[in-house]
N, C-alpha and C. Protein backbone atom coordinates (compact mmCIF):
# COMPACT_ATOMS: atom_id res chain seq x y z
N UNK A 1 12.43 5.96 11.09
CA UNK A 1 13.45 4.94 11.11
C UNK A 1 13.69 4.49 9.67
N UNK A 2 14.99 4.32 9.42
CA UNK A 2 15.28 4.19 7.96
C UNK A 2 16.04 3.13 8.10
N UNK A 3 15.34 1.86 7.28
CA UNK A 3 16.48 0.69 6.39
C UNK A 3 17.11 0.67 4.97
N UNK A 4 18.56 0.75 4.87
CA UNK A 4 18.68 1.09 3.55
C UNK A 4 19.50 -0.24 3.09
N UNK A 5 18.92 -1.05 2.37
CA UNK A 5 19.32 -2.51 1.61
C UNK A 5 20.55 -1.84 0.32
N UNK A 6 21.91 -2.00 -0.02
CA UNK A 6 22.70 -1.60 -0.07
C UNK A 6 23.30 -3.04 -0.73
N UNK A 7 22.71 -3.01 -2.30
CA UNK A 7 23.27 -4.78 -3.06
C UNK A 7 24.39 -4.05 -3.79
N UNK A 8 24.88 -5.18 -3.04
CA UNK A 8 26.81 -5.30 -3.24
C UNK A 8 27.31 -5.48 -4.54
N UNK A 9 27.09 -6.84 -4.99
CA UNK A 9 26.69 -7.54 -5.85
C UNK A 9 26.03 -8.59 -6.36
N UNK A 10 25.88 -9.07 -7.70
CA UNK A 10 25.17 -9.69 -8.27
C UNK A 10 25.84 -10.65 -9.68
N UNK A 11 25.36 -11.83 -9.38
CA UNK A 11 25.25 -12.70 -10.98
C UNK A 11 23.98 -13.05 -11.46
N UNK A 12 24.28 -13.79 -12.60
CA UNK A 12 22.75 -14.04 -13.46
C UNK A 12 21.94 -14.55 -12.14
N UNK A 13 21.70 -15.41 -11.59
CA UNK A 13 21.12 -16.29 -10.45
C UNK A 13 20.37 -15.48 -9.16
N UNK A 14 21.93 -14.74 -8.50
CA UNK A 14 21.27 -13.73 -7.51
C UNK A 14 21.79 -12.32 -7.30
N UNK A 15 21.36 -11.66 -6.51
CA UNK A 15 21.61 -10.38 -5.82
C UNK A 15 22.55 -10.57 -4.49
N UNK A 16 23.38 -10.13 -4.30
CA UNK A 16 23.94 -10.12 -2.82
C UNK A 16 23.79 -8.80 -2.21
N UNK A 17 23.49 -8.40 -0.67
CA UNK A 17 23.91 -7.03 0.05
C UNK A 17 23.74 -6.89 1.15
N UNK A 18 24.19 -5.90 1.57
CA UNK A 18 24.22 -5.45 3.55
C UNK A 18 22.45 -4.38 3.85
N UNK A 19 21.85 -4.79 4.82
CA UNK A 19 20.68 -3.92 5.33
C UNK A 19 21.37 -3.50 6.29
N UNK A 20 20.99 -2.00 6.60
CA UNK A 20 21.24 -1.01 7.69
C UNK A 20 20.70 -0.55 7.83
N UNK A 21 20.44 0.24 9.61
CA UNK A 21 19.45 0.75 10.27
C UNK A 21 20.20 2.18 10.87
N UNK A 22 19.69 3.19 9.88
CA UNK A 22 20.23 4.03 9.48
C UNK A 22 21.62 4.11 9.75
N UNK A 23 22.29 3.51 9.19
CA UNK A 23 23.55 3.70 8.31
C UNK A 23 24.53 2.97 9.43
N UNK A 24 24.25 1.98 10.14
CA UNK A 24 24.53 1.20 10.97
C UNK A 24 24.66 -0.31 10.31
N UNK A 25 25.12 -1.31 10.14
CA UNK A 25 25.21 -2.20 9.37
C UNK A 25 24.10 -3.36 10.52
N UNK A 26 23.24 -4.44 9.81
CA UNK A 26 22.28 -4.84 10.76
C UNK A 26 22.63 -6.37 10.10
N UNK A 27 22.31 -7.08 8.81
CA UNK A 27 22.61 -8.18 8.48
C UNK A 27 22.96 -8.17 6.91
N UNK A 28 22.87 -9.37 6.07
CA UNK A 28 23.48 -9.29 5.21
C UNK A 28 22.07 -9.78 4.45
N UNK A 29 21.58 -9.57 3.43
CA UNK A 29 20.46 -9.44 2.10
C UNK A 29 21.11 -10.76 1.00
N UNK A 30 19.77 -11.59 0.66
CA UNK A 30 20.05 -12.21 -0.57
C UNK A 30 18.71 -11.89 -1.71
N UNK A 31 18.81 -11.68 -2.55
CA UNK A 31 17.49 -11.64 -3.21
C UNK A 31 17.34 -12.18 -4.73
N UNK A 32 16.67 -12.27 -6.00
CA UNK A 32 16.98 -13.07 -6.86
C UNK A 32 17.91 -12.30 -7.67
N UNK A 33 17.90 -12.13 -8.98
CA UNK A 33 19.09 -11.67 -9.99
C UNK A 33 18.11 -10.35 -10.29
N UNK A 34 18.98 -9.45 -10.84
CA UNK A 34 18.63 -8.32 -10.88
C UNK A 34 18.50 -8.15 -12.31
N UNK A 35 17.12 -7.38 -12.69
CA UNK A 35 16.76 -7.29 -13.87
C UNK A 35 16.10 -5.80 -14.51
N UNK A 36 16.24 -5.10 -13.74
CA UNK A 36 15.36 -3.73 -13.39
C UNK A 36 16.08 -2.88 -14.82
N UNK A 37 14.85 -2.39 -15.33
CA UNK A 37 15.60 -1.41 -16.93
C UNK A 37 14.68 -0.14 -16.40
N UNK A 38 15.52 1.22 -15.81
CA UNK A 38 14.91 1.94 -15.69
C UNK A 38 13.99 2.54 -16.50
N UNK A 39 13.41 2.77 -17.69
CA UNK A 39 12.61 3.46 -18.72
C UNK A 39 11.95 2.30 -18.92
N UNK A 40 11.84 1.11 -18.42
CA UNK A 40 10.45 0.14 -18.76
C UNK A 40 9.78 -0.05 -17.68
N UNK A 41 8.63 -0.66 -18.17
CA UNK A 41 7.76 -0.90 -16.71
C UNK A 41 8.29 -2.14 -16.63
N UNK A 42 7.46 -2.43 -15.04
CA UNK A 42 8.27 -3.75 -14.33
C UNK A 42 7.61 -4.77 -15.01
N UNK A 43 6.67 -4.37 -15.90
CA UNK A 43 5.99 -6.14 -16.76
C UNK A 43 6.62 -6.52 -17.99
N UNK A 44 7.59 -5.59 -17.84
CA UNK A 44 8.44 -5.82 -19.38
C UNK A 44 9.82 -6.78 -19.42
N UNK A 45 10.12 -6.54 -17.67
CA UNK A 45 11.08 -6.91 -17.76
C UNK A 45 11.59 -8.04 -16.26
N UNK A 46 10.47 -8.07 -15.70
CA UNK A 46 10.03 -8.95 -14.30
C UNK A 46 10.03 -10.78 -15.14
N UNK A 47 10.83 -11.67 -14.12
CA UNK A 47 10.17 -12.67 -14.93
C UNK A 47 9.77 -13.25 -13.21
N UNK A 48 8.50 -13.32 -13.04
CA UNK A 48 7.94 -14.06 -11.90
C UNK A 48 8.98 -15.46 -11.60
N UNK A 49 8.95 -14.43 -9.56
CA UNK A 49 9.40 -16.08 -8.76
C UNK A 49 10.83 -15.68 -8.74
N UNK A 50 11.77 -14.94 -10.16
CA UNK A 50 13.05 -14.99 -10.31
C UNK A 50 13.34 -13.63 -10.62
N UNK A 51 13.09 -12.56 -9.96
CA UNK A 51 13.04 -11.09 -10.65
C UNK A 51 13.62 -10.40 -8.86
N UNK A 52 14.95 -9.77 -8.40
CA UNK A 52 14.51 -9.45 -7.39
C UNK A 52 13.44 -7.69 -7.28
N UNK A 53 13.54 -7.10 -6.75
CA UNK A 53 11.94 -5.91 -6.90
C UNK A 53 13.02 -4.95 -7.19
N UNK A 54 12.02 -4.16 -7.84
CA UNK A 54 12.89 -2.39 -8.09
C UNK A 54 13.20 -1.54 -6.80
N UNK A 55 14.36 -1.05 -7.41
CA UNK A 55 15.11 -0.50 -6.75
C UNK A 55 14.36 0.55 -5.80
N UNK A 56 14.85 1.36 -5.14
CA UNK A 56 14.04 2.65 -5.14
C UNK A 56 14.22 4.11 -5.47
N UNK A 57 15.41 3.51 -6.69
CA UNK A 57 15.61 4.87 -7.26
C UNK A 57 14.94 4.85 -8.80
N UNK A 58 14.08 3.27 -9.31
CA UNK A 58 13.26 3.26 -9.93
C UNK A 58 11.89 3.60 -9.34
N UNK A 59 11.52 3.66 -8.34
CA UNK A 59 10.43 4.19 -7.85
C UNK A 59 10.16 5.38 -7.44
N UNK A 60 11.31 6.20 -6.99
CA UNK A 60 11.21 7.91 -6.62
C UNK A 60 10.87 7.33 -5.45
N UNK A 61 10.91 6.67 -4.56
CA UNK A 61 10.17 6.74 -3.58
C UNK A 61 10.65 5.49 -2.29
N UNK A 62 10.60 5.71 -0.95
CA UNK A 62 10.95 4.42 -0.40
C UNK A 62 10.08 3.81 -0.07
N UNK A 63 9.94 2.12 0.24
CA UNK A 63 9.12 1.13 0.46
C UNK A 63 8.35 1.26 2.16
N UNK A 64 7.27 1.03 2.59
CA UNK A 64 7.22 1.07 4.10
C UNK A 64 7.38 -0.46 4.41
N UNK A 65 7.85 -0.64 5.79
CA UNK A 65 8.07 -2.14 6.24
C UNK A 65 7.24 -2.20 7.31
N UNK A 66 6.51 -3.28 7.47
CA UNK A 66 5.45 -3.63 8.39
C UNK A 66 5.46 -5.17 9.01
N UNK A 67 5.17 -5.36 9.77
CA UNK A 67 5.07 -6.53 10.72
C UNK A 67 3.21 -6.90 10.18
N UNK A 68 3.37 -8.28 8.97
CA UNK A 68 1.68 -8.50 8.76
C UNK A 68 1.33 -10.41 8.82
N UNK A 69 0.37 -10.49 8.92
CA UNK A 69 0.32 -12.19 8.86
C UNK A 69 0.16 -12.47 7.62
N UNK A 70 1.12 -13.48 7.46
CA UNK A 70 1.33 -14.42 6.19
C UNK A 70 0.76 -15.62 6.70
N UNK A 71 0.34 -16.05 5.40
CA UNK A 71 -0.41 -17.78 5.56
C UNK A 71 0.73 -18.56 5.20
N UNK A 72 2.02 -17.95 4.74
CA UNK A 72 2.53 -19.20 4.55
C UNK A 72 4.25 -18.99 5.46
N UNK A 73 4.58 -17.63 6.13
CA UNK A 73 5.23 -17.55 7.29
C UNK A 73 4.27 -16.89 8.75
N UNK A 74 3.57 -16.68 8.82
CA UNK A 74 2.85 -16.85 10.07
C UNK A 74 2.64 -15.34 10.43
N UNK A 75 2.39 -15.14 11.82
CA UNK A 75 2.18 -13.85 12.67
C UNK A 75 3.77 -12.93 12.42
N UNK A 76 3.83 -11.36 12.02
CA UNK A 76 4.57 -10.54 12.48
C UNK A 76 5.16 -11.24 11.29
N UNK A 77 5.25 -11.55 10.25
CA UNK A 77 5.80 -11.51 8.56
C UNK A 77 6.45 -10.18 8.52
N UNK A 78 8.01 -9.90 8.68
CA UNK A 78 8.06 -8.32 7.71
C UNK A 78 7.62 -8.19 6.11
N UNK A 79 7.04 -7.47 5.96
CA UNK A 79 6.28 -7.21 4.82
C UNK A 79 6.63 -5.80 3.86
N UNK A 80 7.55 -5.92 3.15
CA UNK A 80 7.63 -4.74 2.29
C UNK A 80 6.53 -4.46 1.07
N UNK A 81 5.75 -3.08 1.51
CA UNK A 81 4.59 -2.83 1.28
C UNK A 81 4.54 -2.17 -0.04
N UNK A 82 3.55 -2.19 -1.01
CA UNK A 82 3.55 -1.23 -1.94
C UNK A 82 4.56 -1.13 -3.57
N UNK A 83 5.24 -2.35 -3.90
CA UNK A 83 6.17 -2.93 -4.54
C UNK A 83 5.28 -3.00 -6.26
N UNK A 84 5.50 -1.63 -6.86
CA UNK A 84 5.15 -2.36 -8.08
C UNK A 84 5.39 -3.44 -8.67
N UNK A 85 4.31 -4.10 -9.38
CA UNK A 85 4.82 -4.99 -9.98
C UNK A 85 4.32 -6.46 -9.19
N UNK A 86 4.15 -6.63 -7.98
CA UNK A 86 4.63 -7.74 -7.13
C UNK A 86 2.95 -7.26 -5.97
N UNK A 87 3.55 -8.26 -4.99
CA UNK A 87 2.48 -8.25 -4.26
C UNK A 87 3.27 -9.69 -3.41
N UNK A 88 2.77 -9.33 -2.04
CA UNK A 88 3.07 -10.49 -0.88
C UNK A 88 5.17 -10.11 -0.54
N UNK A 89 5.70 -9.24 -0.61
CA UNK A 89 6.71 -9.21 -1.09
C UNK A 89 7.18 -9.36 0.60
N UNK A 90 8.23 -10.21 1.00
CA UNK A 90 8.90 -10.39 2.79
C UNK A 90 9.76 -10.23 2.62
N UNK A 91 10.82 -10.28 3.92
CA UNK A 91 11.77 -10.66 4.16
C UNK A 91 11.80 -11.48 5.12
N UNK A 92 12.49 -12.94 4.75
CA UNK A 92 12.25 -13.85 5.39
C UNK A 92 13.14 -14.75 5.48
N UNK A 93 13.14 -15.79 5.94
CA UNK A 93 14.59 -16.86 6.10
C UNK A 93 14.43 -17.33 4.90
N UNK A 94 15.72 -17.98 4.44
CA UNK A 94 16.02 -18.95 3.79
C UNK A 94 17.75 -18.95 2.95
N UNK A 95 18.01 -20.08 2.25
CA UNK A 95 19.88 -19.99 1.80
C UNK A 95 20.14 -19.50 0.68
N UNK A 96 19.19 -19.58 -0.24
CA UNK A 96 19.17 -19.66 -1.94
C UNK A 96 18.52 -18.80 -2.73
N UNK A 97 18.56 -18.35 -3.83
CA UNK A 97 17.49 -17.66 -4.48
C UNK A 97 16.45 -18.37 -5.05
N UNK A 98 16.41 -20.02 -4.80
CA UNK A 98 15.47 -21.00 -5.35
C UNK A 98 14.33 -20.60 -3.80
N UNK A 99 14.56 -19.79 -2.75
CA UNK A 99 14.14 -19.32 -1.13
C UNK A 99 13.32 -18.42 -1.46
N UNK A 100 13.69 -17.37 -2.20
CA UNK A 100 13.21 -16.38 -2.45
C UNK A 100 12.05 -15.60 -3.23
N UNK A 101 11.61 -16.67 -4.56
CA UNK A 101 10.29 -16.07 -4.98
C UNK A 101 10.58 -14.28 -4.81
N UNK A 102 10.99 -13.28 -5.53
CA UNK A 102 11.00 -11.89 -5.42
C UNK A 102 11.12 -11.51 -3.68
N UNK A 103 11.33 -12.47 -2.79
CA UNK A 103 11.13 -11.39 -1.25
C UNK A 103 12.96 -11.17 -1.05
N UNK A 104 12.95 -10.74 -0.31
CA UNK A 104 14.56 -10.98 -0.01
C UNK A 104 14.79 -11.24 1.83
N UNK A 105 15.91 -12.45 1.31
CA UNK A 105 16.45 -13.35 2.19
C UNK A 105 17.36 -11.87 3.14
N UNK A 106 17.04 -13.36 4.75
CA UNK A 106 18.09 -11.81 5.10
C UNK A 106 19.16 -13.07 6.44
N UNK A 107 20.29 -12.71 6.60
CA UNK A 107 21.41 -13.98 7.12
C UNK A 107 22.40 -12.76 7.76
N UNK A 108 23.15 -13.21 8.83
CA UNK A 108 24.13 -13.25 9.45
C UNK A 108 25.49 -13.24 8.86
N UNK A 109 25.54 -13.99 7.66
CA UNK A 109 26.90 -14.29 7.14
C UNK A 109 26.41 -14.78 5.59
N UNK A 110 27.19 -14.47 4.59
CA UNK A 110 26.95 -15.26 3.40
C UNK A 110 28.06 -16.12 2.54
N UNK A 111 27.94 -16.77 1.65
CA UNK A 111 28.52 -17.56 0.98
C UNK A 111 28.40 -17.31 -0.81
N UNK A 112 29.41 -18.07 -1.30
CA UNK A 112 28.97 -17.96 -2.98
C UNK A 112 27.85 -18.57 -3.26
N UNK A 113 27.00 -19.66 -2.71
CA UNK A 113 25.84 -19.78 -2.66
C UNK A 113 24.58 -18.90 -2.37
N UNK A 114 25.10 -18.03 -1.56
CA UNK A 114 23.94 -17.24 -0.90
C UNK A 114 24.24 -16.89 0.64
N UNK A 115 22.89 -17.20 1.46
CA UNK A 115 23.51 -17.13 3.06
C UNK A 115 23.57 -18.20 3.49
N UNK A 116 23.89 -17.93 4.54
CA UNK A 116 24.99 -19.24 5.19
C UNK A 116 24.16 -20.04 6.24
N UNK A 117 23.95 -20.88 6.06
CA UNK A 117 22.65 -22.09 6.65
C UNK A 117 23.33 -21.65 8.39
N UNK A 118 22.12 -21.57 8.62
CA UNK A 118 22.21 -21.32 10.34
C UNK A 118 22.00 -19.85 10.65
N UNK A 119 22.20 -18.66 9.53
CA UNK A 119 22.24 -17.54 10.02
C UNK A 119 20.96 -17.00 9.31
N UNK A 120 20.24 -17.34 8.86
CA UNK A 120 18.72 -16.53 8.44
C UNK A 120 18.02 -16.27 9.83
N UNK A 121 17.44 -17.40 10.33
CA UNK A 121 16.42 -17.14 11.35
C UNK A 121 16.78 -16.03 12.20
N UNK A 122 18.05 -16.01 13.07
CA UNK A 122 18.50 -15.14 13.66
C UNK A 122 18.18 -13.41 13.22
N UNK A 123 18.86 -13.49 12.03
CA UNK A 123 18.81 -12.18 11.16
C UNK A 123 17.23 -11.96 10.95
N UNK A 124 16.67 -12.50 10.31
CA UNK A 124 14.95 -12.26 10.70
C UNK A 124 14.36 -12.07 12.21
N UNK A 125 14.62 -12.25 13.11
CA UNK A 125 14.71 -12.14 14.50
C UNK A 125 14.84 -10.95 14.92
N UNK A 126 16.39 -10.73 14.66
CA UNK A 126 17.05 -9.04 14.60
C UNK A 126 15.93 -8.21 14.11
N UNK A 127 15.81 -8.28 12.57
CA UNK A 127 15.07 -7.37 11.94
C UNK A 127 13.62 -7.00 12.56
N UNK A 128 12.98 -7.84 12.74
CA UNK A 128 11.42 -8.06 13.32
C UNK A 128 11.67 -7.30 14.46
N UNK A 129 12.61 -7.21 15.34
CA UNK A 129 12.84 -6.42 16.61
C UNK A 129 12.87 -5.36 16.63
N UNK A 130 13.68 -4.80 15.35
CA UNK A 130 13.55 -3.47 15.15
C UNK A 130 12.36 -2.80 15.00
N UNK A 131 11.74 -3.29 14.03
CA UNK A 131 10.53 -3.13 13.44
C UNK A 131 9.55 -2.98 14.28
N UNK A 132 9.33 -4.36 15.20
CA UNK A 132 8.73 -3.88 16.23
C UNK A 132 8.99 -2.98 17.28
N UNK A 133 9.98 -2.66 17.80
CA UNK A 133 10.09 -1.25 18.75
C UNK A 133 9.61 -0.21 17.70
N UNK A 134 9.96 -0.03 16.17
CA UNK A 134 9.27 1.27 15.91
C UNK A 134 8.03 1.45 15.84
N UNK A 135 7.54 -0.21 15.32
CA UNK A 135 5.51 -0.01 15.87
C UNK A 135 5.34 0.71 17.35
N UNK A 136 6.29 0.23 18.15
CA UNK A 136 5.29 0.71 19.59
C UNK A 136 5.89 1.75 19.61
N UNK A 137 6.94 2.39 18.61
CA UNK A 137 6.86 4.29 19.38
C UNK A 137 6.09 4.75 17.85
N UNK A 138 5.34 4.30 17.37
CA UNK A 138 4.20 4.88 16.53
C UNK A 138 4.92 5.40 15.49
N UNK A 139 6.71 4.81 15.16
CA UNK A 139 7.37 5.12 13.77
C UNK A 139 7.13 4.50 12.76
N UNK A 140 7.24 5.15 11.87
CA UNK A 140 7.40 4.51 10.30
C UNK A 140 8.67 3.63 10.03
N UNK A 141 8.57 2.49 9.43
CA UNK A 141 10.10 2.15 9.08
C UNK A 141 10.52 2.19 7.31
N UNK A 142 10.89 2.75 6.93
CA UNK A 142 11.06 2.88 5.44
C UNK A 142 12.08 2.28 5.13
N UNK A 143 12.35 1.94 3.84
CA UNK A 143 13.24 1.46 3.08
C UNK A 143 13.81 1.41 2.08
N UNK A 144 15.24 1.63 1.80
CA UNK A 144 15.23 2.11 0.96
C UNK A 144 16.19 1.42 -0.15
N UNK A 145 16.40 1.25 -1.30
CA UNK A 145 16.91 0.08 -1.88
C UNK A 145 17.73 0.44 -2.96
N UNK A 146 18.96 0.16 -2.79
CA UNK A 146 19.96 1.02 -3.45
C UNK A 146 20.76 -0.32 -4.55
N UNK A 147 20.81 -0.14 -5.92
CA UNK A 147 21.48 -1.16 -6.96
C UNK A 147 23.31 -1.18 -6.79
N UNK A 148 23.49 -2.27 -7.01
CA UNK A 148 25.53 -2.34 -7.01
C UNK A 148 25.73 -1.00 -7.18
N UNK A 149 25.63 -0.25 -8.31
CA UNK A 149 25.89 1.15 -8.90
C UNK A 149 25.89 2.38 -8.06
N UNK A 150 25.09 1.78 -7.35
CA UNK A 150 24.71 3.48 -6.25
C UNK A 150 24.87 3.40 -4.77
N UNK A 151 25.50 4.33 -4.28
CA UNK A 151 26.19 4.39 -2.97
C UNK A 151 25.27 4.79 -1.88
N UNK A 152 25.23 4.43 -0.67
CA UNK A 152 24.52 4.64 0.04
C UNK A 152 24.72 6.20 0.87
């Protein structure tokens, strides 16, 4: 099962984009401002809390997504695993990139602010559902994370 996060665009502040389940459109992505310099490492150019994560065409590789407990969102956390650079990395509710700390926000609808108050939880809901039917048929869910520049 493949999620491919697909950022639209971006200003200094944040990231905007659409997640899809294989190539199906599922909700809409907020994450912080984008800072990624392919030929550096991510400590060169990450500024903690406000950095959203590398791409995955800086990594060669896609992310796995997992359902894990967080102490500070609870049981069944989606958890994008394996994130140079970072560590604890979700997707989780919230409106703002002041929400986000490096995870990325995921909403129903968005705004020039970000997403649109009322539509996170839902969209985290959605997502977790997926995720979980592919735990119980023993699939992988990967992910894959594509910059404004590159087409899905």
């Amino acid at each position: 099962m493949k999620l491919t996060l697909q950022r639209t665009h971006a200003n200094e502040l944040r990231t905007w984009g659409k997640l899809f389940l294989d190539g199906v459109f599922v909700c809409y992505t907020l994450e912080d401002a984008m800072r990624e310099v392919r030929s550096q490492s991510v400590s060169v150019w990450k500024v903690q809390g406000a950095t959203a994560i590398p791409s995955t065409t800086f990594t060669e590789r896609p992310y796995i997504v997992t359902l894990e407990n967080s102490p500070r969102f609870g049981p069944d956390t989606l958890t994008i695993n394996d994130v140079p650079g970072y560590s604890g990395v979700r997707m989780h509710a919230g409106n703002t990139e002041a929400d986000t700390e490096g995870c990325v926000l995921l909403g129903q609808a968005i705004n020039a602010a970000g997403i649109t108050g009322g539509t996170s939880r839902p969209a985290v809901e959605q997502v977790k559902k997926i995720v979980k039917q592919a735990r119980d048929l023993h699939r992988v869910v990967q992910l894959e994370i594509l910059n404004t520049t590159e087409v899905a």
